[in-house]
PDB file of N, CA and C in Angstrom:
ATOM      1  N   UNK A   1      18.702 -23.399 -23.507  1.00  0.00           N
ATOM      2  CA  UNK A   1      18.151 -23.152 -22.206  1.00  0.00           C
ATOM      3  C   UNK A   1      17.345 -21.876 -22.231  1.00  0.00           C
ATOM      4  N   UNK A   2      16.617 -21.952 -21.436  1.00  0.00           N
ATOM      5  CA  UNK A   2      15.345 -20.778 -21.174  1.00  0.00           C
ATOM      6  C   UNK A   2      15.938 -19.837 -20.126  1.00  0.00           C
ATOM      7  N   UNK A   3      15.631 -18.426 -20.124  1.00  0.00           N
ATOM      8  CA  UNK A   3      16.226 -16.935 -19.450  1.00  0.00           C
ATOM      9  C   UNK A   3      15.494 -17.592 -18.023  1.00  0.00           C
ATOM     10  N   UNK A   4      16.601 -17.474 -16.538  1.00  0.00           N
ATOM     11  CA  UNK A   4      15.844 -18.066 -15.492  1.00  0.00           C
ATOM     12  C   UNK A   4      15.892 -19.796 -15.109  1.00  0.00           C
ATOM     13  N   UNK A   5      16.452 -20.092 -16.209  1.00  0.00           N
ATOM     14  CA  UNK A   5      16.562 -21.566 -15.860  1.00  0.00           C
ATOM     15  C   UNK A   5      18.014 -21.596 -14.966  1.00  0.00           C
ATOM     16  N   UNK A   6      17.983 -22.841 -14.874  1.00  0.00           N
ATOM     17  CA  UNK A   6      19.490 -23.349 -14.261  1.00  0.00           C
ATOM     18  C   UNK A   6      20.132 -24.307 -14.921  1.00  0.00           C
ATOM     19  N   UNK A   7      21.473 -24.372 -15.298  1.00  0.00           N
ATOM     20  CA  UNK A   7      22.216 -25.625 -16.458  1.00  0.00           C
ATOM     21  C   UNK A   7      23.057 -26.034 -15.293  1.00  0.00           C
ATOM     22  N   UNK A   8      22.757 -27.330 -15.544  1.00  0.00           N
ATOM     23  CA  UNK A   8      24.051 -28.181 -14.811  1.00  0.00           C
ATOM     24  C   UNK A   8      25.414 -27.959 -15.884  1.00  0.00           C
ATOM     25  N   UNK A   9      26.472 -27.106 -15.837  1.00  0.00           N
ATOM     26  CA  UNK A   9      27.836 -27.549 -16.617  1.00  0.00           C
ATOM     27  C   UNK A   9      28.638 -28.342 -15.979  1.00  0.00           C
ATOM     28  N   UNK A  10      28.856 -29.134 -17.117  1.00  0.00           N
ATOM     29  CA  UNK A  10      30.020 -30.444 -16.714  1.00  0.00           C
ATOM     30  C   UNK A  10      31.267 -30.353 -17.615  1.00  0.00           C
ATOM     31  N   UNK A  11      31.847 -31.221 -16.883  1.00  0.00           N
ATOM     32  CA  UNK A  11      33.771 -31.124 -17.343  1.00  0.00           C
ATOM     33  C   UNK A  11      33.738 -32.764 -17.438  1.00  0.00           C
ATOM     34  N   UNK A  12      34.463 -33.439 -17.905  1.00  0.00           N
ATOM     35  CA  UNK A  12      35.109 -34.789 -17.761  1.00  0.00           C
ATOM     36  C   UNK A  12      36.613 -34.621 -18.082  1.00  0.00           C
ATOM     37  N   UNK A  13      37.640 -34.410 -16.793  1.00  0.00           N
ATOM     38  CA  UNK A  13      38.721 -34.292 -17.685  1.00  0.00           C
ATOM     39  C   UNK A  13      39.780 -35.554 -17.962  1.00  0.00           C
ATOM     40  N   UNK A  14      40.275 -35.855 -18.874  1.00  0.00           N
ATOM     41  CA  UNK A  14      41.328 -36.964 -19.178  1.00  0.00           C
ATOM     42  C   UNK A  14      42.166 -36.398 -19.908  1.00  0.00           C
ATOM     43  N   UNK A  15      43.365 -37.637 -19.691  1.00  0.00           N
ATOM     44  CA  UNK A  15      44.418 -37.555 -20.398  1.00  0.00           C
ATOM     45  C   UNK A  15      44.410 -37.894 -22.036  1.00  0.00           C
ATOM     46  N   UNK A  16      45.281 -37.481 -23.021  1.00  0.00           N
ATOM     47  CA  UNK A  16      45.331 -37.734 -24.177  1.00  0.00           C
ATOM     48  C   UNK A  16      44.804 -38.791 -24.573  1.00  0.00           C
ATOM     49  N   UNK A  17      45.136 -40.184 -23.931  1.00  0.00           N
ATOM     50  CA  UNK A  17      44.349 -41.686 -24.059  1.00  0.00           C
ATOM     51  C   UNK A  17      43.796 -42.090 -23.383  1.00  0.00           C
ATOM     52  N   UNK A  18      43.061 -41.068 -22.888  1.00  0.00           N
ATOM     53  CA  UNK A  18      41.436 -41.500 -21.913  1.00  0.00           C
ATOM     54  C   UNK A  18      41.288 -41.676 -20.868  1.00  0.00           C
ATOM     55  N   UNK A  19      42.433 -41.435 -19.875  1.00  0.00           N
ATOM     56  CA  UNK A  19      42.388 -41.777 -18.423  1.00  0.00           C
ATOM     57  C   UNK A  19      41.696 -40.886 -17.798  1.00  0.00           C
ATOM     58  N   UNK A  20      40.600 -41.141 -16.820  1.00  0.00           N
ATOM     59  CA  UNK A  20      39.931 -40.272 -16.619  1.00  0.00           C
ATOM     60  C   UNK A  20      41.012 -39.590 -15.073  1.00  0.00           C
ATOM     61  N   UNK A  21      41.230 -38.270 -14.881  1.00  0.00           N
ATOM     62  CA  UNK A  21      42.456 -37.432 -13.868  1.00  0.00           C
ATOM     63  C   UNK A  21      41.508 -36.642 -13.403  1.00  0.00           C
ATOM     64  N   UNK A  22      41.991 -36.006 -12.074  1.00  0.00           N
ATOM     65  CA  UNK A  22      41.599 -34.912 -11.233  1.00  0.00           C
ATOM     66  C   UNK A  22      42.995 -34.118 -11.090  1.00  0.00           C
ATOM     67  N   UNK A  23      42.639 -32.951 -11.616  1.00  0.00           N
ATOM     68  CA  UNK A  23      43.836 -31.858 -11.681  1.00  0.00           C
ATOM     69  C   UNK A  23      43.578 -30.960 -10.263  1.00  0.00           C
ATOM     70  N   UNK A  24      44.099 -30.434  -9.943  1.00  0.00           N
ATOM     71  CA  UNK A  24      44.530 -29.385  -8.836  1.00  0.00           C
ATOM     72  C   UNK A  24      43.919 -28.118  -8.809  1.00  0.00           C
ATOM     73  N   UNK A  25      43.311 -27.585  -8.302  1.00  0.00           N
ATOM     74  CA  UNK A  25      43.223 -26.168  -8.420  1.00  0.00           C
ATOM     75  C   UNK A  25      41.691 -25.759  -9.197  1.00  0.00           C
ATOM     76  N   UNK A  26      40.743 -26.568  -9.390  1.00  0.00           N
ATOM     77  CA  UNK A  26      39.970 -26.512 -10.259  1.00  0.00           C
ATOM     78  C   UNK A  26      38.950 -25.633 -10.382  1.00  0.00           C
ATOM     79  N   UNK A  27      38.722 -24.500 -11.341  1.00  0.00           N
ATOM     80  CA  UNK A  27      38.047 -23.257 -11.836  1.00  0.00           C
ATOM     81  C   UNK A  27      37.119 -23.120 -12.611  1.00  0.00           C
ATOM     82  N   UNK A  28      35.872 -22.842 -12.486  1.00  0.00           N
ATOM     83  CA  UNK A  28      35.210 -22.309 -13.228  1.00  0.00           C
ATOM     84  C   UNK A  28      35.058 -20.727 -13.778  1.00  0.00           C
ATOM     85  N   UNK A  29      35.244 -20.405 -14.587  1.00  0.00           N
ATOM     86  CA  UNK A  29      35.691 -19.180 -15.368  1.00  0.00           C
ATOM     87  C   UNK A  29      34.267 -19.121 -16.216  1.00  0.00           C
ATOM     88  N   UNK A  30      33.301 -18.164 -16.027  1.00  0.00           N
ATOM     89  CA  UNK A  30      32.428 -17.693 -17.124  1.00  0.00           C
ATOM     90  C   UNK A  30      32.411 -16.476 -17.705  1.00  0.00           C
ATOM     91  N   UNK A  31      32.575 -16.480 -18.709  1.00  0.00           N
ATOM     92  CA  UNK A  31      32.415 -15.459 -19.808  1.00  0.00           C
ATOM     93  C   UNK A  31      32.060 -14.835 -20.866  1.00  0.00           C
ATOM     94  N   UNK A  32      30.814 -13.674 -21.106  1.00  0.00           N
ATOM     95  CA  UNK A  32      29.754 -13.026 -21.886  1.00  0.00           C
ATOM     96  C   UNK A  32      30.714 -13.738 -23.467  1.00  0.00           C
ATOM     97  N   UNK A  33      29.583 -13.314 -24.363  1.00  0.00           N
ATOM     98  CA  UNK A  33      30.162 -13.561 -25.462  1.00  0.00           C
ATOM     99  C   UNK A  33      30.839 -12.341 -26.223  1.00  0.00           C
ATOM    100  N   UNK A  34      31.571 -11.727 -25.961  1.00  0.00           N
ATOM    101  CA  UNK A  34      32.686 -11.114 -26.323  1.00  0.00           C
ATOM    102  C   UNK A  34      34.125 -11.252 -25.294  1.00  0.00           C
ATOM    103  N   UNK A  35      33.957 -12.606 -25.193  1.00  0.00           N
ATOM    104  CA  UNK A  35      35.104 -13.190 -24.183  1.00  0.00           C
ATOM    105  C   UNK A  35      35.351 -12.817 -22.819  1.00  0.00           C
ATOM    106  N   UNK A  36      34.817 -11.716 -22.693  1.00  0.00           N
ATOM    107  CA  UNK A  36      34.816 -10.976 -21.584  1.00  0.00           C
ATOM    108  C   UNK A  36      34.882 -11.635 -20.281  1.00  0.00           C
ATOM    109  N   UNK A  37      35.052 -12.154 -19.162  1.00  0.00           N
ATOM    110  CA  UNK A  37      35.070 -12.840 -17.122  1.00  0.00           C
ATOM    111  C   UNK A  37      34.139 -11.828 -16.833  1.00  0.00           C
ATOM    112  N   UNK A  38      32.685 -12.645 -16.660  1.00  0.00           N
ATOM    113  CA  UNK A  38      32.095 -12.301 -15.790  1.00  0.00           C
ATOM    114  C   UNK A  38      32.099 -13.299 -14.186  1.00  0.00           C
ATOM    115  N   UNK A  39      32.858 -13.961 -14.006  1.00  0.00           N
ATOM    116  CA  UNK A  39      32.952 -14.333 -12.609  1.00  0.00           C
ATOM    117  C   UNK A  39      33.775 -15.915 -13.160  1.00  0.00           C
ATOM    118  N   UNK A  40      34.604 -16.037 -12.011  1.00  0.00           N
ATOM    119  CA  UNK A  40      35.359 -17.449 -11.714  1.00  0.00           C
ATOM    120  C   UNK A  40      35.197 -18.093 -10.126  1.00  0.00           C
ATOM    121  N   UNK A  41      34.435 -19.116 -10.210  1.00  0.00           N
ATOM    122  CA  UNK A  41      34.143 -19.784  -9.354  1.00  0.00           C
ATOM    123  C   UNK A  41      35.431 -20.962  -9.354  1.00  0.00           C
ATOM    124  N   UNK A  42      35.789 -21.157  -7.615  1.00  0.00           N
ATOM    125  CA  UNK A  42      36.846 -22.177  -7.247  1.00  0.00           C
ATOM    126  C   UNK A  42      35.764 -23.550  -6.943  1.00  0.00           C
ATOM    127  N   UNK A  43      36.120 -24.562  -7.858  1.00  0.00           N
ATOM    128  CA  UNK A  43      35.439 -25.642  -7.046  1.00  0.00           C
ATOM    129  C   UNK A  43      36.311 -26.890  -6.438  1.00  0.00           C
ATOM    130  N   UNK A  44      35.050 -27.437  -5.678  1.00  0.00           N
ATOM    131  CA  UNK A  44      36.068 -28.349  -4.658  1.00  0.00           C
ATOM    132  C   UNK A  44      35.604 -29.428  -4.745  1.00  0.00           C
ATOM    133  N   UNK A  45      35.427 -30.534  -4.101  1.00  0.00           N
ATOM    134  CA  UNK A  45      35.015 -32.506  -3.947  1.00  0.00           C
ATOM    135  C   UNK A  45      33.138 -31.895  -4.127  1.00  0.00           C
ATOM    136  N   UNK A  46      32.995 -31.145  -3.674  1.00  0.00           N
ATOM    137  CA  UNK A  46      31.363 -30.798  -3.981  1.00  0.00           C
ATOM    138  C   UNK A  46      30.584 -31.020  -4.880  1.00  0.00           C
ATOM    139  N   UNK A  47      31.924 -30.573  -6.147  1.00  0.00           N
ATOM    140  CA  UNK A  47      31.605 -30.324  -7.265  1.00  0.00           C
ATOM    141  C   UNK A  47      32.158 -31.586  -7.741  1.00  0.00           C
ATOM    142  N   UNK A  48      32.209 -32.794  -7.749  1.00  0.00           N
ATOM    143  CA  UNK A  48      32.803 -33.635  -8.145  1.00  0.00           C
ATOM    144  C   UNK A  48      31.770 -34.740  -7.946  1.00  0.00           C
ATOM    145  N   UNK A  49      31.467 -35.463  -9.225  1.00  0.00           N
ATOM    146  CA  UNK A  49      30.787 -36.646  -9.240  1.00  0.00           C
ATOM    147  C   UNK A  49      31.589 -38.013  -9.216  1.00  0.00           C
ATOM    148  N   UNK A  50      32.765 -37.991 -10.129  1.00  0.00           N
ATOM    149  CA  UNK A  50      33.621 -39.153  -9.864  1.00  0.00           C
ATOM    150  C   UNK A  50      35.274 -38.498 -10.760  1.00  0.00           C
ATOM    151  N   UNK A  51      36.113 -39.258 -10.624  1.00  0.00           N
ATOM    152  CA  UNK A  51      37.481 -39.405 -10.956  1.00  0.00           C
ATOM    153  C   UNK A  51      37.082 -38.325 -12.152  1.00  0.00           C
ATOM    154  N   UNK A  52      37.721 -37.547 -12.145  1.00  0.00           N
ATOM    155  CA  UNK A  52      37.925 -36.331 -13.381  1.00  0.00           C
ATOM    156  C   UNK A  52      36.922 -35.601 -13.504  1.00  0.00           C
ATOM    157  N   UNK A  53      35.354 -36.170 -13.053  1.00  0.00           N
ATOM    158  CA  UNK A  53      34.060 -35.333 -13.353  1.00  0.00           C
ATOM    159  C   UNK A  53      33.669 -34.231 -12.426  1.00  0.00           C
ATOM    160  N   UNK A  54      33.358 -33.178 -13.249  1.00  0.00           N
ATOM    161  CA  UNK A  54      33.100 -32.070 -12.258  1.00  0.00           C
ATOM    162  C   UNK A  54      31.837 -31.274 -12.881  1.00  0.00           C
ATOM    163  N   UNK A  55      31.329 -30.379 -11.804  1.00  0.00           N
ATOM    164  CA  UNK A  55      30.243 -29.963 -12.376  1.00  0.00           C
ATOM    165  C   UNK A  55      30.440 -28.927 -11.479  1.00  0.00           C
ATOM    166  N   UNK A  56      28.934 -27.556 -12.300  1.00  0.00           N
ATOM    167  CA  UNK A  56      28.463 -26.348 -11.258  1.00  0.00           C
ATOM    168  C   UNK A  56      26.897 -26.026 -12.091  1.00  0.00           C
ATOM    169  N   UNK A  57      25.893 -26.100 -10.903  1.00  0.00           N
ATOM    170  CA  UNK A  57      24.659 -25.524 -11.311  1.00  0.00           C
ATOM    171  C   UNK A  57      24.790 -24.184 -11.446  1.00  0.00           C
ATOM    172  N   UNK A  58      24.566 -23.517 -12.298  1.00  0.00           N
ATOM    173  CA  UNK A  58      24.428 -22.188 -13.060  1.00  0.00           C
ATOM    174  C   UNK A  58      23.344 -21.318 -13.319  1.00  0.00           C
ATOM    175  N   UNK A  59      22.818 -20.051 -12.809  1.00  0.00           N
ATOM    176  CA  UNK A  59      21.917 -19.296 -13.428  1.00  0.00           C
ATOM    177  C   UNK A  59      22.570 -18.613 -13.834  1.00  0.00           C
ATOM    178  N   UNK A  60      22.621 -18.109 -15.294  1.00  0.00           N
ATOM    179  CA  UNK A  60      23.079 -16.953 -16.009  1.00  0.00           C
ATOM    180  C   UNK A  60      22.195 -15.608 -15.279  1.00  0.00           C
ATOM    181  N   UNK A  61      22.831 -14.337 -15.294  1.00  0.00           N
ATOM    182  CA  UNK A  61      22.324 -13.001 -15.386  1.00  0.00           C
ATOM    183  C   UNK A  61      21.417 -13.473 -16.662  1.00  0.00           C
ATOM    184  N   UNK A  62      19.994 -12.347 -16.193  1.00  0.00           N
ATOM    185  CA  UNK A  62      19.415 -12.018 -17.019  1.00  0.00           C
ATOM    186  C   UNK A  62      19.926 -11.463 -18.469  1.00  0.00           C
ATOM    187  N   UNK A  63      20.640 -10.377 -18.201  1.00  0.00           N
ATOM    188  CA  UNK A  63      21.409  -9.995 -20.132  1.00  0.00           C
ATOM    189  C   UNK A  63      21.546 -11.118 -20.715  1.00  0.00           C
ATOM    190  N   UNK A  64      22.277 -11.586 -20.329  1.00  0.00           N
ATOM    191  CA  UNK A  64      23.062 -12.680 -21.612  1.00  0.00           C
ATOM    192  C   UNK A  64      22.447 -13.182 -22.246  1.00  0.00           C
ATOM    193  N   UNK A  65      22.573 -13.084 -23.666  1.00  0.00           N
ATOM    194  CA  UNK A  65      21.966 -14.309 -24.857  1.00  0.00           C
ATOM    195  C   UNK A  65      22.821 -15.231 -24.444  1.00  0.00           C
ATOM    196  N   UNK A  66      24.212 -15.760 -24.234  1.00  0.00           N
ATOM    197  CA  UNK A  66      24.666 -16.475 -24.152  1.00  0.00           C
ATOM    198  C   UNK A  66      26.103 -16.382 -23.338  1.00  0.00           C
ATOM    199  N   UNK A  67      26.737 -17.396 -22.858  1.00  0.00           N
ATOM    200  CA  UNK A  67      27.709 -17.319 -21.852  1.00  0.00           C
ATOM    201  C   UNK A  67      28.456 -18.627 -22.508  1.00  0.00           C
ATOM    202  N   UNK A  68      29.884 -18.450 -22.225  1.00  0.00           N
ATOM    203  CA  UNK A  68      31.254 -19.393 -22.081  1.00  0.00           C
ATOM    204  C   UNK A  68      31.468 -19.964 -21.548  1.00  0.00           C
ATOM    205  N   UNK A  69      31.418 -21.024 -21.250  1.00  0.00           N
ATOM    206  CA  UNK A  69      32.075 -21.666 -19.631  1.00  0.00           C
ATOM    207  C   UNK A  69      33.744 -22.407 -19.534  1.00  0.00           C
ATOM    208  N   UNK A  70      34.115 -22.201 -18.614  1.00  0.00           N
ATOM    209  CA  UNK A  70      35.404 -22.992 -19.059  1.00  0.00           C
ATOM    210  C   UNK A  70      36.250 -23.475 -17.731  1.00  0.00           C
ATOM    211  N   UNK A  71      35.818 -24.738 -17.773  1.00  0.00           N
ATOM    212  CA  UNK A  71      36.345 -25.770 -16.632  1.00  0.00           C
ATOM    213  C   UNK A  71      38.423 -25.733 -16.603  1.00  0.00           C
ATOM    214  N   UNK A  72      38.861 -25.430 -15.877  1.00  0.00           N
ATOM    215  CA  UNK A  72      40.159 -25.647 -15.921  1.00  0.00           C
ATOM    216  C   UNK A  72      41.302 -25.789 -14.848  1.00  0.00           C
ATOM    217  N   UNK A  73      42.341 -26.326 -14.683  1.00  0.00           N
ATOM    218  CA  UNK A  73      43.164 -26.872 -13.529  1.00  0.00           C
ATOM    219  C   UNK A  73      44.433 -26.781 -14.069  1.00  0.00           C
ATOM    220  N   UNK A  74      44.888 -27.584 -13.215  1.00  0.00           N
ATOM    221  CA  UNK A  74      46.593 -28.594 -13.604  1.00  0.00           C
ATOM    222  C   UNK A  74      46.613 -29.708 -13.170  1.00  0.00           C
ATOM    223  N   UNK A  75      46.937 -30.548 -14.189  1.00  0.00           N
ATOM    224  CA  UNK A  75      47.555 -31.824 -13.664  1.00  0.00           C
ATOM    225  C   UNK A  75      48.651 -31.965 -14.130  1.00  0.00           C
ATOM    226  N   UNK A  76      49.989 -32.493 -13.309  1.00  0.00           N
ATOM    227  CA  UNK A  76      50.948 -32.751 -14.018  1.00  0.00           C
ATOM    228  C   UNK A  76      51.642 -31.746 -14.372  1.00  0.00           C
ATOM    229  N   UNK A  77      51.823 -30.833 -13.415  1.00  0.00           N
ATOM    230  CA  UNK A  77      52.217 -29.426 -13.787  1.00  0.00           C
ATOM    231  C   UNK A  77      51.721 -28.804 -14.628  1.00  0.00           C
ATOM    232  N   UNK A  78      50.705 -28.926 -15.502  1.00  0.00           N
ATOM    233  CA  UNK A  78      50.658 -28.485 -16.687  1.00  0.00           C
ATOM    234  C   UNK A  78      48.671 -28.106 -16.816  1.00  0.00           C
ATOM    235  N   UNK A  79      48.883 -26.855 -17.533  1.00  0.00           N
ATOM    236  CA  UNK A  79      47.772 -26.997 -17.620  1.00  0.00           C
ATOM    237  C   UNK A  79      46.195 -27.703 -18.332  1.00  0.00           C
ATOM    238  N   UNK A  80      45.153 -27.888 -17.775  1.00  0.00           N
ATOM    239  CA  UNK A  80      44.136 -28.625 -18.855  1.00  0.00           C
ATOM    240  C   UNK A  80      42.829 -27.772 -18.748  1.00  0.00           C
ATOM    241  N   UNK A  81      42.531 -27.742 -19.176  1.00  0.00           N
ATOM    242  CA  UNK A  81      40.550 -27.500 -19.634  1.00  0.00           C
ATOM    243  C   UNK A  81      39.851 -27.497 -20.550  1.00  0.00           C
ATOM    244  N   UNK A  82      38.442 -27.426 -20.436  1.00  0.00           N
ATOM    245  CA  UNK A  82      37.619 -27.492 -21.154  1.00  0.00           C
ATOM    246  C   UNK A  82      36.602 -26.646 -21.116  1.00  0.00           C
ATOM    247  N   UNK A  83      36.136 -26.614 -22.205  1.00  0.00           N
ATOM    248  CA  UNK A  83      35.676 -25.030 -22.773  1.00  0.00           C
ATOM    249  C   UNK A  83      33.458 -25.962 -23.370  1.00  0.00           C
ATOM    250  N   UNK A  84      32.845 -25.245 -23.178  1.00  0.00           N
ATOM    251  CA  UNK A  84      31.643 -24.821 -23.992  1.00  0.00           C
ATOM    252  C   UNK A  84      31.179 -23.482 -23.874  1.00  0.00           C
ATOM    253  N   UNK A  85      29.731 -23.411 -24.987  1.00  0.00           N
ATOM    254  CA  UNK A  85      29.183 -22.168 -24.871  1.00  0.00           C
ATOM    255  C   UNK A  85      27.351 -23.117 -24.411  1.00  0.00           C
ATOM    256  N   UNK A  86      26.855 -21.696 -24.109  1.00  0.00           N
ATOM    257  CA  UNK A  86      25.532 -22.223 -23.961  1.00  0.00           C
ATOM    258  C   UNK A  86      24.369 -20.806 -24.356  1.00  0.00           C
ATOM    259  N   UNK A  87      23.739 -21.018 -25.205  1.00  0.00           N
ATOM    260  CA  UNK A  87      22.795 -19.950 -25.682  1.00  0.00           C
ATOM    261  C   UNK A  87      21.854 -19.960 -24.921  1.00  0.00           C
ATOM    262  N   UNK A  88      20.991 -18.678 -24.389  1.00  0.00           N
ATOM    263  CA  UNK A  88      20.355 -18.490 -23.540  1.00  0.00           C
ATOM    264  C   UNK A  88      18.507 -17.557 -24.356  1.00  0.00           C
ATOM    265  N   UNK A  89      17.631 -18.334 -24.410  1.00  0.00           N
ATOM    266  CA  UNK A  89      16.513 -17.682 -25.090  1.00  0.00           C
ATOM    267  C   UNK A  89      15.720 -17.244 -24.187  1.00  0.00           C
ATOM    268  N   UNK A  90      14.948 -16.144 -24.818  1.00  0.00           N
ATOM    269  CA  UNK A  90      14.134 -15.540 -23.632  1.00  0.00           C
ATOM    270  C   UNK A  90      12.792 -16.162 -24.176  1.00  0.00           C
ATOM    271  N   UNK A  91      11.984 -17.151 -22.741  1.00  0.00           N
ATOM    272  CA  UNK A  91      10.642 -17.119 -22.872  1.00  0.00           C
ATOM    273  C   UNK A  91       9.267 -16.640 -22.750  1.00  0.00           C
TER     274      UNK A  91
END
């Protein structure tokens, strides 16, 4: 992605054998690349395209070469998420 753009990040979350679930509580957590929280966004049905799918349109801060993202909840008492990175070039 290009410095200034916007990324759609997505989650699909399921169970071990593929059921697609909606967990509880669901977070977006981003963070510089030295692991660091630069902000956690709560999302809600907004952010939801279907059964387990979730999303958040994103502009990174200008600094970042690159950012963490990391979708995460509970289902089932227990916790789940999912993690990418996304490199950020300046044009």
């Amino acid at each position: 992605m290009l410095q200034g753009d916007t990324v759609r990040l997505k989650c699909h979350f399921k169970t071990f054998d593929g059921k697609s679930v909606d967990p509880v509580d669901v977070k977006l957590t981003i963070y510089n690349s030295k692991k660091e929280q630069i902000e956690q966004i709560p999302l809600s049905d907004t952010n939801k395209e279907n059964v387990g799918v979730y999303f958040y349109n994103y502009v990174p801060a200008s600094e970042l070469n690159e950012f963490i993202f990391e979708f995460a909840g509970s289902y089932n008492s227990k916790p789940i998420l999912s993690r990418g990175r996304v490199e950020v070039k300046f044009n």
